[in-house]
Protein backbone atom coordinates (compact mmCIF):
# COMPACT_ATOMS: atom_id res chain seq x y z
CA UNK A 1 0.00 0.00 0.00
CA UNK A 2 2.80 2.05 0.66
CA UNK A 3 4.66 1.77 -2.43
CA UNK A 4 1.23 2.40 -4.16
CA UNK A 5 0.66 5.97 -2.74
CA UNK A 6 4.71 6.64 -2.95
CA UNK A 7 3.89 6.04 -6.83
CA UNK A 8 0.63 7.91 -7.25
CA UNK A 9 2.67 10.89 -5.50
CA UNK A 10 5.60 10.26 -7.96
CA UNK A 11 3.28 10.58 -10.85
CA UNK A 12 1.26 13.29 -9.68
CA UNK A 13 4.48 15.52 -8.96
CA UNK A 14 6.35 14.71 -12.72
CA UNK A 15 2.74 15.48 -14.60
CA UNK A 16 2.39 18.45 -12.63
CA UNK A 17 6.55 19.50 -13.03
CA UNK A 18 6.04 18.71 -16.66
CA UNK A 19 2.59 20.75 -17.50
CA UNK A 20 4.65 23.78 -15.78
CA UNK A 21 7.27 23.72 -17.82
CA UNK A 22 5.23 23.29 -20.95
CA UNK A 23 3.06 26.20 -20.47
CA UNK A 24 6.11 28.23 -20.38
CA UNK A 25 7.56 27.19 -23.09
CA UNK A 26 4.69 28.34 -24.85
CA UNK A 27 4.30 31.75 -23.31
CA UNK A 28 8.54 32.03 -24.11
CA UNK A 29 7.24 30.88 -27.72
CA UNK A 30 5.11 33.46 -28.29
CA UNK A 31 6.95 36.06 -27.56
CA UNK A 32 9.57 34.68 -30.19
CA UNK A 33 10.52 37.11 -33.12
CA UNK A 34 10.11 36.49 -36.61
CA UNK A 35 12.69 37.85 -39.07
CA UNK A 36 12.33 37.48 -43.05
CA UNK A 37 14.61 38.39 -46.03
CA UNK A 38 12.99 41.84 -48.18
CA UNK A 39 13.73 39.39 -51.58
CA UNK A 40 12.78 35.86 -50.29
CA UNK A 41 9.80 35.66 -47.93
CA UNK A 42 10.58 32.17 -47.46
CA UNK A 43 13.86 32.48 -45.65
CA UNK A 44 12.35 33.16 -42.19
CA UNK A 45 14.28 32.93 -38.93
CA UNK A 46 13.75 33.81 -35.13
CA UNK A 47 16.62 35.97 -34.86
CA UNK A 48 18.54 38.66 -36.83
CA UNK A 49 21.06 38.10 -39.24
CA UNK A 50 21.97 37.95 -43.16
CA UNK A 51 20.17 36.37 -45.98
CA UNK A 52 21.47 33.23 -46.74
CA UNK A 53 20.56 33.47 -50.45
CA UNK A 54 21.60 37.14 -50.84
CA UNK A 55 23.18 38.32 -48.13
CA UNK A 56 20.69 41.29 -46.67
CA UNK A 57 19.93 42.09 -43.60
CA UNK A 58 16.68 40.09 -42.28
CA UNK A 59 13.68 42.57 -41.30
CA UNK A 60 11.75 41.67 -38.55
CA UNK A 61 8.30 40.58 -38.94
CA UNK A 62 5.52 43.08 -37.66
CA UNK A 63 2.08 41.80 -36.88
CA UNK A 64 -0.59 43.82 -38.33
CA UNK A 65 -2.41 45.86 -36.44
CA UNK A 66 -6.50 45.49 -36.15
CA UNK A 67 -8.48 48.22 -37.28
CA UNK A 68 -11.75 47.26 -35.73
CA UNK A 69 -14.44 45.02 -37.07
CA UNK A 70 -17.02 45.10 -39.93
CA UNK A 71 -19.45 43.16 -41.68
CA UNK A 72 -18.84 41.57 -44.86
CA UNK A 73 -21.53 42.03 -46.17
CA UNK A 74 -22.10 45.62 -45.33
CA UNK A 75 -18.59 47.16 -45.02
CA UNK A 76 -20.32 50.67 -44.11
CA UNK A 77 -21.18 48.86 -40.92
CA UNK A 78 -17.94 49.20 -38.15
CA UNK A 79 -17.00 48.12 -34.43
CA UNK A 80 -14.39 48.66 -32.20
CA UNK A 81 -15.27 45.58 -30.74
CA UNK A 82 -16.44 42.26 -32.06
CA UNK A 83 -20.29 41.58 -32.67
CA UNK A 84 -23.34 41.24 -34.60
CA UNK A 85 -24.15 43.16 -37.95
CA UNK A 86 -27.62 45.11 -36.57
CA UNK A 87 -28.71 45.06 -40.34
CA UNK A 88 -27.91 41.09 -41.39
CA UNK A 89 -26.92 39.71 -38.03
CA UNK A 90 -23.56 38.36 -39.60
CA UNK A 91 -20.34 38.12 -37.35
CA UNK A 92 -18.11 41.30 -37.79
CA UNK A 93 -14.34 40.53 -39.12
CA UNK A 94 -11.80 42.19 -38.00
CA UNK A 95 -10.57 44.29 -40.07
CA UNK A 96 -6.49 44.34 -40.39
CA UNK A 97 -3.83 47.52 -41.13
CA UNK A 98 -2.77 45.77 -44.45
CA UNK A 99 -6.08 45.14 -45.77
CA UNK A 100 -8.20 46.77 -47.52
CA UNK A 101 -11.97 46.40 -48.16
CA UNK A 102 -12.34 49.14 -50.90
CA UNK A 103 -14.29 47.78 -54.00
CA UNK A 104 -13.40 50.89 -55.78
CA UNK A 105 -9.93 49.74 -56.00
CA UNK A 106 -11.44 46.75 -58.19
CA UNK A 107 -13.51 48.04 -60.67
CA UNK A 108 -13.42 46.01 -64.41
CA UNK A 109 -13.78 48.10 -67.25
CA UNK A 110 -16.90 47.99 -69.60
């Protein structure tokens, strides 16, 4: 009986070590960097340096920032915050710096 509750205490203290150190792994993780080459998006790394292909500097990745949310179906229709369209009852998207959601941009010619 004793060696049974000296393993169930064994086990209980490695899964418990082990889910700690996990979890920060994955906050370390995401906090990571991500650098890229200008000329080849492909060559990405998680730390500064040269191009192995060409030889330029790597520029660090920047995450776009949000812009609020809209409906897409109604892009006249904007949020701060993340909802319901009030005219088709649609999820809003968020909306990000890099996009754009201008038809006008688009047009074909008749």
């Amino acid at each position: 009986m004793k060696n049974y509750l000296f393993l169930t205490f064994l086990l209980l203290a490695t899964s418990t070590a082990l889910s700690a150190q996990t979890s920060k792994t994955k906050t370390d993780s995401s906090k990571q960097q991500t650098y890229t080459c200008p000329m080849h998006p492909e060559v990405i790394s998680h730390q500064p340096g040269k191009c192995p292909k060409c030889g330029m500097t790597l520029e660090q990745v920047k995450k776009p920032q949000s812009l609020g949310y809209t409906c897409p179906m109604h892009p006249e229709v904007t949020s701060k915050q993340p909802g319901k369209c009030p005219k088709c009852g649609m999820n809003l998207v968020e909306k990000m710096g890099s996009q754009s959601m201008d038809s006008a941009k688009h047009k074909m010619p008749i």
